[in-house]
Structure formats: C-alpha cells, structure tokens
PDB file of N, CA and C in Angstrom:
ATOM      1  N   UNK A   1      67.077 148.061 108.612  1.00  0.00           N
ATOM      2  CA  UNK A   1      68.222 148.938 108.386  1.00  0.00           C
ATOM      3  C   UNK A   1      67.982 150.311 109.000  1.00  0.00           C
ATOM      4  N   UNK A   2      66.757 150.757 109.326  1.00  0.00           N
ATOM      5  CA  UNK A   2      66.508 151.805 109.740  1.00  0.00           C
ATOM      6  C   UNK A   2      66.645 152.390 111.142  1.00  0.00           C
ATOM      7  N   UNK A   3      66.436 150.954 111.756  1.00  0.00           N
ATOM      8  CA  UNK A   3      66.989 150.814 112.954  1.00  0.00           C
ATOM      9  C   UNK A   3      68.411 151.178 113.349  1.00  0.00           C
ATOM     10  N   UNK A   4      68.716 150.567 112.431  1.00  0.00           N
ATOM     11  CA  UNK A   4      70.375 150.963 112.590  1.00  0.00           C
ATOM     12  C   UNK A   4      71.157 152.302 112.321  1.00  0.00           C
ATOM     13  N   UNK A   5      70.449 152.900 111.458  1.00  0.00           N
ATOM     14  CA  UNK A   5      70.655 154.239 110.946  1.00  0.00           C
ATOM     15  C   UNK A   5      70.399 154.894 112.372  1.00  0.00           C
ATOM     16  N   UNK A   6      69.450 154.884 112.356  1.00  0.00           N
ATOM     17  CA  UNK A   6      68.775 155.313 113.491  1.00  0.00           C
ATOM     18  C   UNK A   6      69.513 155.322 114.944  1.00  0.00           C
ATOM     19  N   UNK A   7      70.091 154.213 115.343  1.00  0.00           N
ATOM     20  CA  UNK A   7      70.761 153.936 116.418  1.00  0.00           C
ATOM     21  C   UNK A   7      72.427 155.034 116.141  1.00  0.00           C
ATOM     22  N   UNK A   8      72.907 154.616 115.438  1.00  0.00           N
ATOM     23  CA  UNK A   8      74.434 155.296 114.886  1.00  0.00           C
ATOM     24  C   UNK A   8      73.802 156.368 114.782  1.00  0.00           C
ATOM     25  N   UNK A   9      72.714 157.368 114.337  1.00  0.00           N
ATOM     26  CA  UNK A   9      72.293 159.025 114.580  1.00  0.00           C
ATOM     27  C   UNK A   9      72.661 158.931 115.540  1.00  0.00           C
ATOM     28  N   UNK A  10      71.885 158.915 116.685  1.00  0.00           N
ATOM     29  CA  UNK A  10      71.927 158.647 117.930  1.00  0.00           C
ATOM     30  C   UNK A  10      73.219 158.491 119.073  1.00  0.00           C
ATOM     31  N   UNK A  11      74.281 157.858 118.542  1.00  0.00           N
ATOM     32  CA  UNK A  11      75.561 158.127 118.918  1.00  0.00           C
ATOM     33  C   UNK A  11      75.928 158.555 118.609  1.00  0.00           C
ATOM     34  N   UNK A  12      76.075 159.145 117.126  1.00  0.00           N
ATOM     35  CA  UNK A  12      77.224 160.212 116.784  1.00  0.00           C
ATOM     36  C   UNK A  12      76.414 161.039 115.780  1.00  0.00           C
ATOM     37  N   UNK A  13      75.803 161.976 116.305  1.00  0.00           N
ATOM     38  CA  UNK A  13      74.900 162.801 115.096  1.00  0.00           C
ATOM     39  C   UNK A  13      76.014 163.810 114.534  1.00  0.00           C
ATOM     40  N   UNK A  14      76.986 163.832 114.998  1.00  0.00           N
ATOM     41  CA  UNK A  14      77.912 165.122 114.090  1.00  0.00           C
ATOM     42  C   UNK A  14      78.209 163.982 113.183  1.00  0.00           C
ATOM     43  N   UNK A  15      78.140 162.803 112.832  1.00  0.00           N
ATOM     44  CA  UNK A  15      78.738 162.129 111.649  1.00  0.00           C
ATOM     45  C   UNK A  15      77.735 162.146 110.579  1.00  0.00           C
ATOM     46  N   UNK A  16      78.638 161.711 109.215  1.00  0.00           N
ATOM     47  CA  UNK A  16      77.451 161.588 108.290  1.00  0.00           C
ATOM     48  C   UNK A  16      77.881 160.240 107.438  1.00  0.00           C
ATOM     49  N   UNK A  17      77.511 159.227 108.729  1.00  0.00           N
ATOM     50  CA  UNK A  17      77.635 158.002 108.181  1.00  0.00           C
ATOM     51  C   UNK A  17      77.042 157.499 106.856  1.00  0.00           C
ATOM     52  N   UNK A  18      76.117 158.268 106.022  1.00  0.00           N
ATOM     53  CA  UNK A  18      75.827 157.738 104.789  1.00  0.00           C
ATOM     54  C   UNK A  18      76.684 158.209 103.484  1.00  0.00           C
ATOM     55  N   UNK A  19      78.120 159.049 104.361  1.00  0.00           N
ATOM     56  CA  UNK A  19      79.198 159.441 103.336  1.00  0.00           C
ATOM     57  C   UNK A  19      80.321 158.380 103.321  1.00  0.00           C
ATOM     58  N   UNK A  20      80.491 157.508 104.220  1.00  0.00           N
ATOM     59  CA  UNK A  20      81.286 156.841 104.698  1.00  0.00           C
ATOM     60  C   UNK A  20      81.243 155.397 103.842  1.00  0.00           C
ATOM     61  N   UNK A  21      82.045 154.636 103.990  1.00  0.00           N
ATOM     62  CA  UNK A  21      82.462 153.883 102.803  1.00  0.00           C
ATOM     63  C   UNK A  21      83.482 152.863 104.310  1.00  0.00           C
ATOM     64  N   UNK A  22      83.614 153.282 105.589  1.00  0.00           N
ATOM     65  CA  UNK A  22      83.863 152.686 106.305  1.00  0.00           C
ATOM     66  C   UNK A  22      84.388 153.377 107.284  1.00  0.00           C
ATOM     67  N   UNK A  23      82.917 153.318 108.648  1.00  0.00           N
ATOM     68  CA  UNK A  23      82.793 154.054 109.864  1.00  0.00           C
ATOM     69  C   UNK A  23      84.129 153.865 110.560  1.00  0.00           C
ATOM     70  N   UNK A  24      84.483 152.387 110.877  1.00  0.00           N
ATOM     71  CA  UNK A  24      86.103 152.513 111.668  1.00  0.00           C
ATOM     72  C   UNK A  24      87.213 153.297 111.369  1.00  0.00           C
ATOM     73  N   UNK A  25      87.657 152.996 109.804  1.00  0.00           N
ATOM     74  CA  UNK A  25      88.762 153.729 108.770  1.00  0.00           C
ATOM     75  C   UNK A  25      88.347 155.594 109.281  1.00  0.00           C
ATOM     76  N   UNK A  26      87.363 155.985 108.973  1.00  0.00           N
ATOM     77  CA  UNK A  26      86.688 156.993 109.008  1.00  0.00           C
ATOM     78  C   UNK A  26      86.751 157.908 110.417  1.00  0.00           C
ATOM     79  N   UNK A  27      86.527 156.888 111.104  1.00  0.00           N
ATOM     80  CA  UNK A  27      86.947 157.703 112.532  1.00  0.00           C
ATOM     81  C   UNK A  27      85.462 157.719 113.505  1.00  0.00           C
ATOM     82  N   UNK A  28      84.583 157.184 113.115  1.00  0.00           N
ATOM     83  CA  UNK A  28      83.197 157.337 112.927  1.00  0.00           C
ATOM     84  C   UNK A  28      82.875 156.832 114.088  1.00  0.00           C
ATOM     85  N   UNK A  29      83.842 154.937 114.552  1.00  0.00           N
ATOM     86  CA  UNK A  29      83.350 154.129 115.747  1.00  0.00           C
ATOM     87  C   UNK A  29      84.449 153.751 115.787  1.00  0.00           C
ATOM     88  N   UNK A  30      84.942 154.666 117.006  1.00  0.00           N
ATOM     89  CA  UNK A  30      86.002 153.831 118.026  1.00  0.00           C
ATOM     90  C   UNK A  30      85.408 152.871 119.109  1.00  0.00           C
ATOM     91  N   UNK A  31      86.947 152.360 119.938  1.00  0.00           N
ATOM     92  CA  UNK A  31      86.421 151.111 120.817  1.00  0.00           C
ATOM     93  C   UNK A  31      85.203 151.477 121.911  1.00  0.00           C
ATOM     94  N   UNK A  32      85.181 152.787 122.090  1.00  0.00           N
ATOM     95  CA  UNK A  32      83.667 152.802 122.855  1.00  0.00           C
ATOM     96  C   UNK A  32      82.539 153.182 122.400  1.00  0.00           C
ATOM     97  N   UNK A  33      82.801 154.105 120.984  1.00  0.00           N
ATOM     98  CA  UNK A  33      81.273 153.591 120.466  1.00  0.00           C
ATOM     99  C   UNK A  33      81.084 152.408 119.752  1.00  0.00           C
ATOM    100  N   UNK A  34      81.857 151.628 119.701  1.00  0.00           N
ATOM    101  CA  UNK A  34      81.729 150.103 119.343  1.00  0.00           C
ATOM    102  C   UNK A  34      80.716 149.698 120.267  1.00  0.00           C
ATOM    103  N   UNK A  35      81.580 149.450 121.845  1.00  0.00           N
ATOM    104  CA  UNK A  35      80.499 148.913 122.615  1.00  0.00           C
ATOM    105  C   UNK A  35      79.284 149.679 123.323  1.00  0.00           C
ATOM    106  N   UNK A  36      79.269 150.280 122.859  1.00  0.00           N
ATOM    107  CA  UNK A  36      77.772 151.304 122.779  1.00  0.00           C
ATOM    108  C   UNK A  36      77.167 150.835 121.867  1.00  0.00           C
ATOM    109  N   UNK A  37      77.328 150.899 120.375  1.00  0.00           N
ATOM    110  CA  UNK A  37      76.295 150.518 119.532  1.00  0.00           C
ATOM    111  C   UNK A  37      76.341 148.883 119.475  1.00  0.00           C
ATOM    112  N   UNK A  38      77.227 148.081 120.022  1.00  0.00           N
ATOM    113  CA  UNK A  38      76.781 146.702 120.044  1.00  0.00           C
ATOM    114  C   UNK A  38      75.994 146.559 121.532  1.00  0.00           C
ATOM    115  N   UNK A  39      75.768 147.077 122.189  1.00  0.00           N
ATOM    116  CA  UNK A  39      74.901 147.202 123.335  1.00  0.00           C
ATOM    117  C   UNK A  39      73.409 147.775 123.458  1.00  0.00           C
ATOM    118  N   UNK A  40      73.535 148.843 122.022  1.00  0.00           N
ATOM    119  CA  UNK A  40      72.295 149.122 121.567  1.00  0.00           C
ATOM    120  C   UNK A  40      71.465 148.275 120.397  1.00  0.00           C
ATOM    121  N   UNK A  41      72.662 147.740 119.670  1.00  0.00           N
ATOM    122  CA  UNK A  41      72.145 146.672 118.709  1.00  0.00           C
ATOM    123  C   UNK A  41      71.404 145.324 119.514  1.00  0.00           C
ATOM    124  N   UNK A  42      71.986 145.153 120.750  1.00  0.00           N
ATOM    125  CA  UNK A  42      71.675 143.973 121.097  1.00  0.00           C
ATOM    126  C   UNK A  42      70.546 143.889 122.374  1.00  0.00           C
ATOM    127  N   UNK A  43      69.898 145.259 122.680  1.00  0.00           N
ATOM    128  CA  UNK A  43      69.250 146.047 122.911  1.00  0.00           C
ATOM    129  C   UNK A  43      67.634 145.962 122.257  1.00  0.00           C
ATOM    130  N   UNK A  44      67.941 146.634 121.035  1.00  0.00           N
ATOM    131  CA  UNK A  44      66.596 146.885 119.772  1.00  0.00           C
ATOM    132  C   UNK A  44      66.362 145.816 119.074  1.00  0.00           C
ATOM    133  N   UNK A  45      67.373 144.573 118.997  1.00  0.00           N
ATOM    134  CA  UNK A  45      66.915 143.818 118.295  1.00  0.00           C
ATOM    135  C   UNK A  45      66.704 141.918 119.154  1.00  0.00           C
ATOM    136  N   UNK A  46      66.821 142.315 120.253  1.00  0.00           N
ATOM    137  CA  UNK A  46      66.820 141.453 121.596  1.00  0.00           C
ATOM    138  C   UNK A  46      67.812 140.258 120.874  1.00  0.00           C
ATOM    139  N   UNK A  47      69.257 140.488 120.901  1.00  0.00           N
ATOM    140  CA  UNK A  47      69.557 139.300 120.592  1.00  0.00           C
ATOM    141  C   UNK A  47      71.004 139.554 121.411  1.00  0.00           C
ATOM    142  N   UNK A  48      72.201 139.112 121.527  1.00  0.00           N
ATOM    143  CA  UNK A  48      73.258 138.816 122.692  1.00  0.00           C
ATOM    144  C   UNK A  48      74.221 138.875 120.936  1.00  0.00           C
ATOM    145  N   UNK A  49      74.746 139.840 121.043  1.00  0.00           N
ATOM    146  CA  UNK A  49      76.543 139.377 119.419  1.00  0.00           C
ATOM    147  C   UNK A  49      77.071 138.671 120.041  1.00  0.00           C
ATOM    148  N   UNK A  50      77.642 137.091 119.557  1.00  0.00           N
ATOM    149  CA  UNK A  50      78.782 136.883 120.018  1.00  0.00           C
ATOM    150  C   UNK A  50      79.729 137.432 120.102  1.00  0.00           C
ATOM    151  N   UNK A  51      80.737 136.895 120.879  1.00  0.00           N
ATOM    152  CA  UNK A  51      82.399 137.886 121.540  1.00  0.00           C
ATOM    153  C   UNK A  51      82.663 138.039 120.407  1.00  0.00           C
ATOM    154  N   UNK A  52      83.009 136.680 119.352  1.00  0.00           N
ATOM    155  CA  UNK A  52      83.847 136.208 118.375  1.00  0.00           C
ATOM    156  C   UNK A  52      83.644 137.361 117.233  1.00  0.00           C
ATOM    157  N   UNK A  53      82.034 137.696 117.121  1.00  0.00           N
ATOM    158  CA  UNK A  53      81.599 138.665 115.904  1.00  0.00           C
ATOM    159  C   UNK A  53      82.030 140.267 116.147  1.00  0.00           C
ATOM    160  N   UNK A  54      82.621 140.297 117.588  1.00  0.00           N
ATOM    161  CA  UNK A  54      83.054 142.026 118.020  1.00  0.00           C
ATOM    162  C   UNK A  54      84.550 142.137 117.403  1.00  0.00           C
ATOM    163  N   UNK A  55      84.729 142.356 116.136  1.00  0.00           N
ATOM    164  CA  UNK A  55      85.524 142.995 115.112  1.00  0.00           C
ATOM    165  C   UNK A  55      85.478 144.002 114.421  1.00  0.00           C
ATOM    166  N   UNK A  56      86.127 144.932 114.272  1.00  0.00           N
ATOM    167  CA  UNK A  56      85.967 146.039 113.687  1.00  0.00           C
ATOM    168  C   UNK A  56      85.200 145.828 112.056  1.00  0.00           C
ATOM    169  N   UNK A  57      86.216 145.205 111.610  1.00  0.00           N
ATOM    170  CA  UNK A  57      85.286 144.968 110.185  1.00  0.00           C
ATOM    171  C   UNK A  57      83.781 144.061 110.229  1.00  0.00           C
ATOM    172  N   UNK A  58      83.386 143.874 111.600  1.00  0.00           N
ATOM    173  CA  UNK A  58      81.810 143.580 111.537  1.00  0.00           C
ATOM    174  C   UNK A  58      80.893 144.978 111.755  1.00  0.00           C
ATOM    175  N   UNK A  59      81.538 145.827 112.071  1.00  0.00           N
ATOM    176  CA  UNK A  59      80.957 147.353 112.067  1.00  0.00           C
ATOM    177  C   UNK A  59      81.521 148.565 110.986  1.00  0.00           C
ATOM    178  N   UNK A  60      81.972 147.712 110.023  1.00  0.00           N
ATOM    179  CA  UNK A  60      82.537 149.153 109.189  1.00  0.00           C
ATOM    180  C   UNK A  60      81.470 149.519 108.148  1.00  0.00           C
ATOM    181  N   UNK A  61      80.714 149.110 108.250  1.00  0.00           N
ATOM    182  CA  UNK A  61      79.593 149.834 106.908  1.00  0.00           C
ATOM    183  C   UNK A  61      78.446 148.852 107.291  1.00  0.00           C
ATOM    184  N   UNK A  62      77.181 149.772 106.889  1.00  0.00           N
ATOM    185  CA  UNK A  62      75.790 149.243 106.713  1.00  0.00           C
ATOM    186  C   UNK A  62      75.694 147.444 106.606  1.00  0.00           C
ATOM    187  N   UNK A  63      76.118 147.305 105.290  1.00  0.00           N
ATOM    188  CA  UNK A  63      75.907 146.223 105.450  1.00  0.00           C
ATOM    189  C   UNK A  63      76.461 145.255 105.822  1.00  0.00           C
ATOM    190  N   UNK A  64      78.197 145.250 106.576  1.00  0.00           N
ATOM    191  CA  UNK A  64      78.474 144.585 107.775  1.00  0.00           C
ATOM    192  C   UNK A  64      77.663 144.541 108.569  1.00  0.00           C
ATOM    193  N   UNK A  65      77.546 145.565 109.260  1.00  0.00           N
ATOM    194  CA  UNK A  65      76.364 145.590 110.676  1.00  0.00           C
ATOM    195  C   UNK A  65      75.135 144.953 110.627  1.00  0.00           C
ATOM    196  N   UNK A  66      74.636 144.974 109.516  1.00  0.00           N
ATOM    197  CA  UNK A  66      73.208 144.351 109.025  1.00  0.00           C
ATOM    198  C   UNK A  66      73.464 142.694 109.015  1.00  0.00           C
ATOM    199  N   UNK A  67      74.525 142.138 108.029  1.00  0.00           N
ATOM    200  CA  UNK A  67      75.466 141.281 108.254  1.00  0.00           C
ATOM    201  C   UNK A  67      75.287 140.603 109.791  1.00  0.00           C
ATOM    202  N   UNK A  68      76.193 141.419 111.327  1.00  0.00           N
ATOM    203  CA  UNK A  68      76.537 140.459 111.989  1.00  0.00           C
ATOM    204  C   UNK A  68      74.994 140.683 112.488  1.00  0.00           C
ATOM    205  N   UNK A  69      74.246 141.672 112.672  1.00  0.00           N
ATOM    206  CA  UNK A  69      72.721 141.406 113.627  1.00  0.00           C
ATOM    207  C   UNK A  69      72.348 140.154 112.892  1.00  0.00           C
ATOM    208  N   UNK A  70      71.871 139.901 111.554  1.00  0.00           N
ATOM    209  CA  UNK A  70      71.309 138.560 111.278  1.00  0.00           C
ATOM    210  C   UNK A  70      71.894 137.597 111.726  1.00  0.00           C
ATOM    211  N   UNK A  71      73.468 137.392 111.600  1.00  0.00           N
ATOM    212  CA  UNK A  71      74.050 136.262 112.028  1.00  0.00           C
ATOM    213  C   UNK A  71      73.733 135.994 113.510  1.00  0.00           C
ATOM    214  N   UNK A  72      73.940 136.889 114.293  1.00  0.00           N
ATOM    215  CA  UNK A  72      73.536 136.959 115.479  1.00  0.00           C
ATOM    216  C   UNK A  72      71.719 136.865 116.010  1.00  0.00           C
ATOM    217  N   UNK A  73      71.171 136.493 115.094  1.00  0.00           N
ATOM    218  CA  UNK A  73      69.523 136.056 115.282  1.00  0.00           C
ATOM    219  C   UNK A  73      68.268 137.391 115.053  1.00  0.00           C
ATOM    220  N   UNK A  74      68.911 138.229 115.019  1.00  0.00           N
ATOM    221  CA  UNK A  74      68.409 139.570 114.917  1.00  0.00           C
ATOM    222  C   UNK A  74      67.637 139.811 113.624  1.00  0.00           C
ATOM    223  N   UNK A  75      66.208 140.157 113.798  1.00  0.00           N
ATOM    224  CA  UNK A  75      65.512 140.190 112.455  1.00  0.00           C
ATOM    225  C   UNK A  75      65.518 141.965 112.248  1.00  0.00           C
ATOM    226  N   UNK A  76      65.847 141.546 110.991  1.00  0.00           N
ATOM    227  CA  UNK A  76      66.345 143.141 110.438  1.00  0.00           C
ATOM    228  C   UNK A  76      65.425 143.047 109.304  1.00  0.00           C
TER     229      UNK A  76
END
C-alpha cells in the first residue's frame, strides 16, 4: 500500500488523498492522471491492468486500487 501512496504523492502532491473518501468524485484523478498512475502501477509492480479493469471506480480509493493491482497479479 505504500507503494501506492507513494506513487499518487508523486503525481499529485498538492492533494491530500488520505482525506478523500473518493479520488475521482474528488477531483484528485482525472483521465490523464488515470493513465499515468496505471502506467506507474504497472511499472512498480511489473504487471500489465487489463483494458477491462481501467474504470474509474477501480481507482477511487485505496482500497480499489489495491483491489485491481492484486487482481491484476501485482503483489502488494
């Protein structure tokens, strides 16, 4: 999970994603830091997201995201 924290600092450090209750709703990850942080997710944790899993509600909070990396083979 730290990874991930870590990565989302990293794109958007003016946010304070651990206030958020849901980064999309929030304003937090639009469609290009979407594919930024699924490019960095798939990046740090050497694994490919499927197309199918690039949905907004697979990135709206911690533990979505944590969510699709495992599904996607990614040891978190």
């Amino acid at each position: 999970m730290d990874n991930i924290k870590q990565i989302l600092k990293n794109l958007h450090p003016e946010y304070d994603f651990d206030s958020s209750t849901n980064f999309v709703e929030d304003g937090f990850l639009d469609s290009f830091a979407l594919t930024a942080l699924i490019a960095e997710l798939d990046e740090a944790f050497g694994i490919s997201i499927d197309g199918l899993d690039i949905v907004p509600e697979n990135f709206a909070s911690w533990n979505s995201i944590l969510d699709v990396v495992k599904k996607n083979g990614g040891n978190v």
